[in-house]
N, C-alpha and C. Protein backbone atom coordinates (compact mmCIF):
# COMPACT_ATOMS: atom_id res chain seq x y z
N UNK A 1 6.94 -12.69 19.99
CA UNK A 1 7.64 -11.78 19.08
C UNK A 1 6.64 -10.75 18.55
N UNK A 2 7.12 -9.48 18.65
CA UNK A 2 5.75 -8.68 18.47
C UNK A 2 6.12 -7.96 16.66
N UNK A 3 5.11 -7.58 15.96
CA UNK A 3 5.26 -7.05 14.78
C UNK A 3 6.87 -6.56 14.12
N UNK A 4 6.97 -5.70 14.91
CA UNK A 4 7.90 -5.18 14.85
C UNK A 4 9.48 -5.86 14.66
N UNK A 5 9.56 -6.75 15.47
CA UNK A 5 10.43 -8.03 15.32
C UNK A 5 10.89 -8.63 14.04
N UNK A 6 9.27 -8.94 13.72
CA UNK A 6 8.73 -9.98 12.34
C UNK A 6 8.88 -8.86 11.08
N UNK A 7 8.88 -8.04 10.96
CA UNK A 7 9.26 -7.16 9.73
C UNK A 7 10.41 -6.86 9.44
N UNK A 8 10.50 -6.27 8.21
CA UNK A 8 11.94 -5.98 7.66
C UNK A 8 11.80 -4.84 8.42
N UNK A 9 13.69 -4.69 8.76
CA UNK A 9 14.09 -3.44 9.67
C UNK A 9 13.54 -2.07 8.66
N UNK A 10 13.90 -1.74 7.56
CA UNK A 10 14.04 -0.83 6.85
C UNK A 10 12.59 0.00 6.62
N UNK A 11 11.41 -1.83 7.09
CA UNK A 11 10.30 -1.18 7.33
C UNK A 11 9.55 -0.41 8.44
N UNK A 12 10.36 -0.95 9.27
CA UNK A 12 9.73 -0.51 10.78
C UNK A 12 10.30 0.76 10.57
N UNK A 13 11.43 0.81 10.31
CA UNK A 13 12.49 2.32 10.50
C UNK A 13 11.42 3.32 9.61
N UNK A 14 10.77 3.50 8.51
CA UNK A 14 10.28 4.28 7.71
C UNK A 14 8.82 4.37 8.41
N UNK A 15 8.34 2.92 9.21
CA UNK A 15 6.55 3.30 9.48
C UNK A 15 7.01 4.13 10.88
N UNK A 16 8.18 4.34 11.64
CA UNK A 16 8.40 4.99 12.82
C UNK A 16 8.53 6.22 12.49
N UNK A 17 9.20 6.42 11.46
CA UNK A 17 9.83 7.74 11.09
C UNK A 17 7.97 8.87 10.37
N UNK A 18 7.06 8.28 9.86
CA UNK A 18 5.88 8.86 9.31
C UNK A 18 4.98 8.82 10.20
N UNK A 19 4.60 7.63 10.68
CA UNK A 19 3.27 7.55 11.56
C UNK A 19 3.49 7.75 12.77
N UNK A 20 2.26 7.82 13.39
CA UNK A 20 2.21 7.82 15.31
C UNK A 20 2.21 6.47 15.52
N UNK A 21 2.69 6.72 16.49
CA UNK A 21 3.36 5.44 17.40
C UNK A 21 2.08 4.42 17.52
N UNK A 22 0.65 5.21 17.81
CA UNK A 22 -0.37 4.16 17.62
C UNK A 22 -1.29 3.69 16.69
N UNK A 23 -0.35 3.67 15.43
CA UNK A 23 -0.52 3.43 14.23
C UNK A 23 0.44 2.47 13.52
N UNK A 24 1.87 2.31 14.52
CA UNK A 24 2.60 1.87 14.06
C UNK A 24 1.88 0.25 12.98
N UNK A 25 1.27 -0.32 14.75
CA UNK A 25 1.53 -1.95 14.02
C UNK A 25 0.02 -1.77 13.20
N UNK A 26 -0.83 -1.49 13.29
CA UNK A 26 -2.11 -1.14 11.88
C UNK A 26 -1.01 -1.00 10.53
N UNK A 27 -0.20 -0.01 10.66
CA UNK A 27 0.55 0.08 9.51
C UNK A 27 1.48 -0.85 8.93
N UNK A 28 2.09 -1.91 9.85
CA UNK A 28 2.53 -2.74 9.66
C UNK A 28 1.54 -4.26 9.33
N UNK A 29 0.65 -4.21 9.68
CA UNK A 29 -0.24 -5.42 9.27
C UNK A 29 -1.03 -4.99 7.93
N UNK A 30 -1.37 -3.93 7.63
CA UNK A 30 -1.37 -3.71 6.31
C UNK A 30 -0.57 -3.86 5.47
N UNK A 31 0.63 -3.42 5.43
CA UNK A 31 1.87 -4.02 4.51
C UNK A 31 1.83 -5.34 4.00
N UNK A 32 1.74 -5.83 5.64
CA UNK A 32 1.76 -7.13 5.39
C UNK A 32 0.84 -7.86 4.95
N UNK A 33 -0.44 -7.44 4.58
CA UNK A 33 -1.72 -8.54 3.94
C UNK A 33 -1.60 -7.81 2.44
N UNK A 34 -0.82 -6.59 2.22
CA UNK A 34 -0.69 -5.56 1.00
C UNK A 34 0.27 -7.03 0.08
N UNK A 35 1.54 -6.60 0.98
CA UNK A 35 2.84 -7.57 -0.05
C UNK A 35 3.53 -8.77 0.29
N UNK A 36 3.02 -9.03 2.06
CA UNK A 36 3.50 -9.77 2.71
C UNK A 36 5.10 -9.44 2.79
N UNK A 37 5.59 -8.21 3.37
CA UNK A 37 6.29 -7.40 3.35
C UNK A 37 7.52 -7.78 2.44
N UNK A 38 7.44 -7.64 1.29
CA UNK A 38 8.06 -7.98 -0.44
C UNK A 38 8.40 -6.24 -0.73
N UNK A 39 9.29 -5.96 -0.29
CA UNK A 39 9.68 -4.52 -0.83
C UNK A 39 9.53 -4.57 -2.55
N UNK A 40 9.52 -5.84 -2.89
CA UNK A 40 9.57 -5.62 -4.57
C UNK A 40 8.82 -5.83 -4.77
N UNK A 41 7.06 -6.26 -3.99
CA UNK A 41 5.57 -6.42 -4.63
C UNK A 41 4.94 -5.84 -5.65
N UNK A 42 5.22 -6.28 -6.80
CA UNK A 42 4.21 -5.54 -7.73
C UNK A 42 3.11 -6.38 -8.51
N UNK A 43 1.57 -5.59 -8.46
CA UNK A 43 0.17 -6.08 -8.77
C UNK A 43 0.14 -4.90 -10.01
N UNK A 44 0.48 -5.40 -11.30
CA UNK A 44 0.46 -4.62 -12.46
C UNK A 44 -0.64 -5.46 -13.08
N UNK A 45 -1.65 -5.06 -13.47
CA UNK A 45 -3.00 -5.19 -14.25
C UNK A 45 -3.22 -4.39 -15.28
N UNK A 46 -2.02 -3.60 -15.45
CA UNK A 46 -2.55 -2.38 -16.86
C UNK A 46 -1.86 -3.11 -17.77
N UNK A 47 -2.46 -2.95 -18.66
CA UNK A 47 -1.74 -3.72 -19.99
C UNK A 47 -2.84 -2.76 -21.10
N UNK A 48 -2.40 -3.19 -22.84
CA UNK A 48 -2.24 -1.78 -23.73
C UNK A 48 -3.95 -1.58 -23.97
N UNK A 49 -4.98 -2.79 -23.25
CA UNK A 49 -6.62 -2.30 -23.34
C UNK A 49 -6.90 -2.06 -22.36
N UNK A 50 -6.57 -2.27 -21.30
CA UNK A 50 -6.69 -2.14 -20.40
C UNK A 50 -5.75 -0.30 -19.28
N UNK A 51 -5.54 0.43 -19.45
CA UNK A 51 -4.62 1.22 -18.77
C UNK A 51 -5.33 1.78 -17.57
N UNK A 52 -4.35 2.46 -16.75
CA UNK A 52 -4.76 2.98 -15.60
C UNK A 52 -6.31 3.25 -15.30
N UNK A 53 -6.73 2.40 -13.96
CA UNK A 53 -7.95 3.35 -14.11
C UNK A 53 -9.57 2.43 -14.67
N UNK A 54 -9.18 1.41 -15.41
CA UNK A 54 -9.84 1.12 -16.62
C UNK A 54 -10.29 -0.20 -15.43
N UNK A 55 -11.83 0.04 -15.43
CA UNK A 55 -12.36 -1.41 -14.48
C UNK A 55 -12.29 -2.36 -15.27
N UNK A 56 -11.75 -3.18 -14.44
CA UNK A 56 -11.58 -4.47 -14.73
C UNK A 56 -12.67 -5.58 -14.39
N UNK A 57 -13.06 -5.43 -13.23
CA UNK A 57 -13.80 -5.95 -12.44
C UNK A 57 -14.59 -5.69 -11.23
N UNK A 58 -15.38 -6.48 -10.56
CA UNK A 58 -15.65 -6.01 -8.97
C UNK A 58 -16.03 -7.16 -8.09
N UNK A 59 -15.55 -6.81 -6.79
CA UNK A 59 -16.01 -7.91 -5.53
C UNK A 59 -16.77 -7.43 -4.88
N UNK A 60 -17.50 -7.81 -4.79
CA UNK A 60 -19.17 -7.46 -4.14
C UNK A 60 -19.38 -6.07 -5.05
N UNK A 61 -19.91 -5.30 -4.49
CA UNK A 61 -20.29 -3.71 -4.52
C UNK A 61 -18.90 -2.42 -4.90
N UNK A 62 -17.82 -3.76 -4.97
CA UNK A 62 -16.69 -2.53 -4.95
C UNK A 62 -15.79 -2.63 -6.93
N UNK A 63 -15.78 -1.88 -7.73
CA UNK A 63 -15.05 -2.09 -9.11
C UNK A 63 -13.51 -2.11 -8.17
N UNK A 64 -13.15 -2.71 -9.28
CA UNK A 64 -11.83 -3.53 -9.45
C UNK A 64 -11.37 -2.71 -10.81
N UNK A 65 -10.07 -1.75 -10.36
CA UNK A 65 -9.80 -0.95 -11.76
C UNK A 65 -8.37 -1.48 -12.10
N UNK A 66 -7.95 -1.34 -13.11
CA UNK A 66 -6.44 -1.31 -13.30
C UNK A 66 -4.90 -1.08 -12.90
N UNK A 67 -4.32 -1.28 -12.36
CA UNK A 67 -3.64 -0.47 -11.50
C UNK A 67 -2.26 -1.09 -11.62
N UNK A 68 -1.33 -0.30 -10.92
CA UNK A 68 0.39 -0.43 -11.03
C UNK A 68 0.83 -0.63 -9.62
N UNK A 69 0.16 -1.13 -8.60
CA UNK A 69 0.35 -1.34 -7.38
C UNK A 69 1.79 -2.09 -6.78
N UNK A 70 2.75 -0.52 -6.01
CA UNK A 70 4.42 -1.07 -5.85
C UNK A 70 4.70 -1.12 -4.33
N UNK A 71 5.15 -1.74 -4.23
CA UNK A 71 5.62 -2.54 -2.81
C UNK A 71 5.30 -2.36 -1.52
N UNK A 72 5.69 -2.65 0.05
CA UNK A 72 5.76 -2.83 0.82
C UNK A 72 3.90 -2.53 0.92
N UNK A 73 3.19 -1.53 1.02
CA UNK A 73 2.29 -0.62 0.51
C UNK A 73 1.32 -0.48 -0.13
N UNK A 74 1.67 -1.46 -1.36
CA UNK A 74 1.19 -1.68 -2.89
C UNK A 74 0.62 -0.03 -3.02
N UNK A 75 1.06 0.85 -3.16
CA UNK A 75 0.94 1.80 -3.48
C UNK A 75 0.65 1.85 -5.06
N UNK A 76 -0.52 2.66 -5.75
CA UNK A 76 -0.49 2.28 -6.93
C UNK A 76 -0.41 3.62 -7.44
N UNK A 77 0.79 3.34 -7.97
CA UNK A 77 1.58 4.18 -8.76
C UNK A 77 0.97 5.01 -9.89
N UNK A 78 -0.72 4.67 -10.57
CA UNK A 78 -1.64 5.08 -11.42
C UNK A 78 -1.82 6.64 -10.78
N UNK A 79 -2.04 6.78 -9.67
CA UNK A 79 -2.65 7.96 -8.91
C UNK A 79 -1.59 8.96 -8.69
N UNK A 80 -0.38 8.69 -9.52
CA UNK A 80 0.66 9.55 -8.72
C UNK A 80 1.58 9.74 -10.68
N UNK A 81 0.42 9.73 -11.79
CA UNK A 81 1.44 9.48 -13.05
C UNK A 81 2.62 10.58 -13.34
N UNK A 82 3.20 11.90 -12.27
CA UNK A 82 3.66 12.32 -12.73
C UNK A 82 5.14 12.15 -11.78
N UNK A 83 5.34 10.82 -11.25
CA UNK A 83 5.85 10.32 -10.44
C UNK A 83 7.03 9.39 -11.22
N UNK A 84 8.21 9.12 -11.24
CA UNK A 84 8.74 7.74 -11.09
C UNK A 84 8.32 6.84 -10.63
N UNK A 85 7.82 5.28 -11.27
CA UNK A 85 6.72 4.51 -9.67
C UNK A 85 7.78 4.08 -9.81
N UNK A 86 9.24 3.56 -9.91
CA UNK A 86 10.03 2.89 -9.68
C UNK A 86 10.82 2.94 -8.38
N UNK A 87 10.34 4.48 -7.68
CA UNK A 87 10.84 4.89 -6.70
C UNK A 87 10.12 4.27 -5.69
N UNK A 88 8.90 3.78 -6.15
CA UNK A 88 8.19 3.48 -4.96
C UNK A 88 8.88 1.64 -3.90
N UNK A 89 9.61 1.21 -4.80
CA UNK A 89 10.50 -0.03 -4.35
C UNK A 89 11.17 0.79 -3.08
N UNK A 90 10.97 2.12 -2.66
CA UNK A 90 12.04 2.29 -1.73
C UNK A 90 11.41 2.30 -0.50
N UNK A 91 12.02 1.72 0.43
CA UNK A 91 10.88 1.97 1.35
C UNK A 91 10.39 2.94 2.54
N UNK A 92 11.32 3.89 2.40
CA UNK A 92 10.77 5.04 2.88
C UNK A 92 10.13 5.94 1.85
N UNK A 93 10.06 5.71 0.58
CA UNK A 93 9.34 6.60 -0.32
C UNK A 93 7.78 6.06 -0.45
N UNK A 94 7.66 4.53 -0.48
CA UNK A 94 6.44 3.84 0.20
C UNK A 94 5.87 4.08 1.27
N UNK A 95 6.35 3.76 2.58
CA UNK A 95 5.68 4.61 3.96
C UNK A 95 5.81 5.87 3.84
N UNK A 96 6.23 6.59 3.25
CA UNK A 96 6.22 8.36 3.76
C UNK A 96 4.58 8.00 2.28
N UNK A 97 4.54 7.63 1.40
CA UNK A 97 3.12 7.71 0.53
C UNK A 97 1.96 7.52 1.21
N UNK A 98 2.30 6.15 1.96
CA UNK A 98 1.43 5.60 2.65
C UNK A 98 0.94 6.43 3.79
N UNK A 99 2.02 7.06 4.26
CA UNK A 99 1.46 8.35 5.52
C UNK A 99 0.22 9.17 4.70
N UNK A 100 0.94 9.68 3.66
CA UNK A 100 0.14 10.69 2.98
C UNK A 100 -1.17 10.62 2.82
N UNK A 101 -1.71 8.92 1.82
CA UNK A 101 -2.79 9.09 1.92
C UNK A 101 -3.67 8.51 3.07
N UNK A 102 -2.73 7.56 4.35
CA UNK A 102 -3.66 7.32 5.48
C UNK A 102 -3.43 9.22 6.36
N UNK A 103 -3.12 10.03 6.23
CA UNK A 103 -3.26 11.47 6.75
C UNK A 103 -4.26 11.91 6.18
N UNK A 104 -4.65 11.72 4.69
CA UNK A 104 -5.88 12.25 4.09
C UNK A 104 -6.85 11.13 4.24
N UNK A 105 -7.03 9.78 3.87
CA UNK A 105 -8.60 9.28 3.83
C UNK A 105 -8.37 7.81 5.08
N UNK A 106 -7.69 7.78 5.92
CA UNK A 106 -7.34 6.78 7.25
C UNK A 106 -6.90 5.88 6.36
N UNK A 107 -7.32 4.26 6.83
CA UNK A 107 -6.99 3.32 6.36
C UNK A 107 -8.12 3.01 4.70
N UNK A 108 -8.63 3.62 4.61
CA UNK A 108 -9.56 3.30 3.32
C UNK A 108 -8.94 3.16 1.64
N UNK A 109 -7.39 3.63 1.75
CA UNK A 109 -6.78 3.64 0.22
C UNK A 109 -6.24 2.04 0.36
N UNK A 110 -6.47 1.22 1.29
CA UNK A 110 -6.15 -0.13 1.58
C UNK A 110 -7.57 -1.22 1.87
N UNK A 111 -8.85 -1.05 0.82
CA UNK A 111 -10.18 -1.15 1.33
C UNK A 111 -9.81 -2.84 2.14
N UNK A 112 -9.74 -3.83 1.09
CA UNK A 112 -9.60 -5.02 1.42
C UNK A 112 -8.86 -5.14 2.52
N UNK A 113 -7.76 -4.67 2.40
CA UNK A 113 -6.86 -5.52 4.05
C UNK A 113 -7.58 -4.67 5.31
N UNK A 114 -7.92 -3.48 4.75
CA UNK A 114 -8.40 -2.48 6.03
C UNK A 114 -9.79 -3.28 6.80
N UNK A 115 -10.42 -3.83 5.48
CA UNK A 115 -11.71 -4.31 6.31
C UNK A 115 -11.47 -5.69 6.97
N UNK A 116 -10.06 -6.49 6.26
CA UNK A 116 -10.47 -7.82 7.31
C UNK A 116 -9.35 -7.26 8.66
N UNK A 117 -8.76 -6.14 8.74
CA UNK A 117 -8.62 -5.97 9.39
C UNK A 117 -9.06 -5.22 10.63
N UNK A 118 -10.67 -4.62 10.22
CA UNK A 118 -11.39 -4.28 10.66
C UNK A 118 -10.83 -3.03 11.48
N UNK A 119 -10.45 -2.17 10.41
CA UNK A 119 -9.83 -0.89 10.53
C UNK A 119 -11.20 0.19 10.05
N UNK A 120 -12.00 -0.27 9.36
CA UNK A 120 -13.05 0.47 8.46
C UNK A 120 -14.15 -0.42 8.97
């Protein structure tokens, strides 16, 4: 059964409709180590000392900041504040984001899944 199979339809339909075809399943195995494809994934860490942005922490060499990270994607909604992030539950408004910033910086706005996926 190949990727494509194993995902929600609504996802494949949106990573077909943004990316190249040989990007598809990269884009799909990111999702999937992102939300474990949970269109409703959310990694909210901002709270009222903490807000956007605000390190929290770090793993190895890398800070760990605050963030509003929404579904399929974990797209974090911090980088986009003049946005609805509620929109981001949709999932072509998630992959068409996700195009955006793998069109500007590749797989790197995904550091962790990108590296065990040894995309970076």
């Amino acid at each position: 059964m190949s990727l494509q199979d194993e995902a929600p339809a609504e996802l494949v339909v949106s990573i077909r409709e943004f990316f190249p075809e040989e990007e598809w399943d990269n884009a799909l195995r990111i999702s999937r180590l992102e939300s474990n494809w949970d269109a409703f994934a959310l990694n909210d860490s901002t709270d009222d000392h903490h807000p956007c942005g605000s390190i929290i922490g770090r793993s190895g060499n890398v800070n760990i900041s605050a963030e509003r990270s929404i579904g399929y994607f974990q797209i974090n909604s911090c980088n986009f504040p003049d946005w609805e992030w509620a929109r981001l539950y949709n999932a072509r408004h998630n992959a068409g984001t996700a195009h955006m910033l793998w069109a500007d910086r590749g797989w790197s706005p995904w550091y962790f899944s990108a590296r065990t996926l040894r995309l970076i």
